[in-house]
C-alpha atoms as a PDB file:
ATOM      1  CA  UNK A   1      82.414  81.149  94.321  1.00  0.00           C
ATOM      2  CA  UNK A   2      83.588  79.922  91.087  1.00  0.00           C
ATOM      3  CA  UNK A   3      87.528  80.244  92.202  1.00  0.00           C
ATOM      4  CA  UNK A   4      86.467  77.833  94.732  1.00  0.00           C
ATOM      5  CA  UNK A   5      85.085  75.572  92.898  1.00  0.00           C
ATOM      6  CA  UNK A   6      88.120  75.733  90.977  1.00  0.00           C
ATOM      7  CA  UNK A   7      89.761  74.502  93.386  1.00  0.00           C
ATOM      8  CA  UNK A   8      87.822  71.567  95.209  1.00  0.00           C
ATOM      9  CA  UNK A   9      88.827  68.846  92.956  1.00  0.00           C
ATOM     10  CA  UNK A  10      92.400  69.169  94.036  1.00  0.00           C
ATOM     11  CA  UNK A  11      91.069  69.667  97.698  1.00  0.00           C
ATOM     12  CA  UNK A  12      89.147  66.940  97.596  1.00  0.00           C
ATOM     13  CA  UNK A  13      91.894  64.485  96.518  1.00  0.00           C
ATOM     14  CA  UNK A  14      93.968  66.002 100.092  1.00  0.00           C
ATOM     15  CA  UNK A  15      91.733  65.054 101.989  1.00  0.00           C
ATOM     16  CA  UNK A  16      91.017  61.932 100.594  1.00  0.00           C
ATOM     17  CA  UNK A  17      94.989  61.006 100.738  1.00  0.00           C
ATOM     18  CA  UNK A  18      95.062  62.496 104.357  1.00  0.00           C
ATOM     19  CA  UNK A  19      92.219  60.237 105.691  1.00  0.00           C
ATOM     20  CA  UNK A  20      93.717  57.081 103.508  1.00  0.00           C
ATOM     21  CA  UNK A  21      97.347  57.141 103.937  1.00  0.00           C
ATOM     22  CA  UNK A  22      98.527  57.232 107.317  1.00  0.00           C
ATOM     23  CA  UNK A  23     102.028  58.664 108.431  1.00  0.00           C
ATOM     24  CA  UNK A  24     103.453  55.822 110.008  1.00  0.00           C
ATOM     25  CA  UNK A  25     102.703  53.407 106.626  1.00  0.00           C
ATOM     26  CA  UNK A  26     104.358  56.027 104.345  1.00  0.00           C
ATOM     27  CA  UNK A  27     107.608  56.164 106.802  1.00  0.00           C
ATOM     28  CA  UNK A  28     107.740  52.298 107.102  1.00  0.00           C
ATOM     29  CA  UNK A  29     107.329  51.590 103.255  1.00  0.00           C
ATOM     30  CA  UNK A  30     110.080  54.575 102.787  1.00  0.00           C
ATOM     31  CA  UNK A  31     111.742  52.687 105.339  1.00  0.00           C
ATOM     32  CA  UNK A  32     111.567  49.264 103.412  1.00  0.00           C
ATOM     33  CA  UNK A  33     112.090  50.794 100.074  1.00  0.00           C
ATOM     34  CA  UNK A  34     115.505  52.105 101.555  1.00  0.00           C
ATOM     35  CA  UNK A  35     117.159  55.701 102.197  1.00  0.00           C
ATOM     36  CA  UNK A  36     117.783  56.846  98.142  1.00  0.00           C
ATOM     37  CA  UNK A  37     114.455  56.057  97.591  1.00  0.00           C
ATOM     38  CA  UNK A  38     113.243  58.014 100.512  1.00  0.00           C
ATOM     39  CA  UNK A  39     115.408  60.693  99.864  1.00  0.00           C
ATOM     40  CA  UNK A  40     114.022  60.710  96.115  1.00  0.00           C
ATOM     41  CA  UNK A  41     110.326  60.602  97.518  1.00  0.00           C
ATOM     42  CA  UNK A  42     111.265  64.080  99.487  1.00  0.00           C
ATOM     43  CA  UNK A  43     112.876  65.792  96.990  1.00  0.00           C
ATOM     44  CA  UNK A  44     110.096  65.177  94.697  1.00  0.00           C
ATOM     45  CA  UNK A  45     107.317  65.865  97.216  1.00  0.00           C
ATOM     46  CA  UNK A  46     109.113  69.324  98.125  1.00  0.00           C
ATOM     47  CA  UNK A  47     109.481  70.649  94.484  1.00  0.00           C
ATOM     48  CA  UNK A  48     105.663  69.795  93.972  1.00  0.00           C
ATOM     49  CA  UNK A  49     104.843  71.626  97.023  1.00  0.00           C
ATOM     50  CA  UNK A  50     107.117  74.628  95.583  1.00  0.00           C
ATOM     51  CA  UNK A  51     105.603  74.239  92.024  1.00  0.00           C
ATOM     52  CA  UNK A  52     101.742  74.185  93.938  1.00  0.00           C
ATOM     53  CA  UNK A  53     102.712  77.274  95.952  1.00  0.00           C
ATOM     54  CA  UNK A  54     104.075  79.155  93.190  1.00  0.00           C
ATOM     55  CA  UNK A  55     101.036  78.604  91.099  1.00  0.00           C
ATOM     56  CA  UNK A  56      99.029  79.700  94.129  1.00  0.00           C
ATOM     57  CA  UNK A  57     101.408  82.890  94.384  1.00  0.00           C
ATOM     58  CA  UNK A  58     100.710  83.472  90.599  1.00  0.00           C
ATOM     59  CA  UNK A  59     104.494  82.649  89.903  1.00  0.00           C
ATOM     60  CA  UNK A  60     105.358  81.785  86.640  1.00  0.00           C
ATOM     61  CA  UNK A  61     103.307  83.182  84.290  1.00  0.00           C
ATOM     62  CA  UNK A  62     104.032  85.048  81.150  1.00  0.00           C
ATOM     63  CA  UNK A  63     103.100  89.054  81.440  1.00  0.00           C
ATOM     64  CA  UNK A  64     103.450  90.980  78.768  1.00  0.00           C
END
């Protein structure tokens, strides 16, 4: 229960951003912004989903 717990504040902010920021505003402001900005935004949003999945796979950490 406690590793869950752990876990809800970071939860709880996904769901909040899924429920507030809809798909087609993010494309249209990417869209406005122009295509090195979008193309920023991924490559930024793909290494934090690697970073978030590697801390979830326990990669990273020092064993001695």
């Amino acid at each position: 229960m406690k590793t869950l717990l752990r876990f809800f504040p970071s939860a709880f902010v996904a769901v909040l951003l899924t429920l507030f920021l809809s798909s087609c505003a993010a494309i249209g402001d990417i869209f406005k912004a122009g295509a090195y900005t979008g193309i920023i935004g991924v490559v930024v949003v793909i290494g934090v989903l690697i970073w978030i999945a590697s801390k979830f796979l326990g990669g990273g950490g020092r064993n001695s």
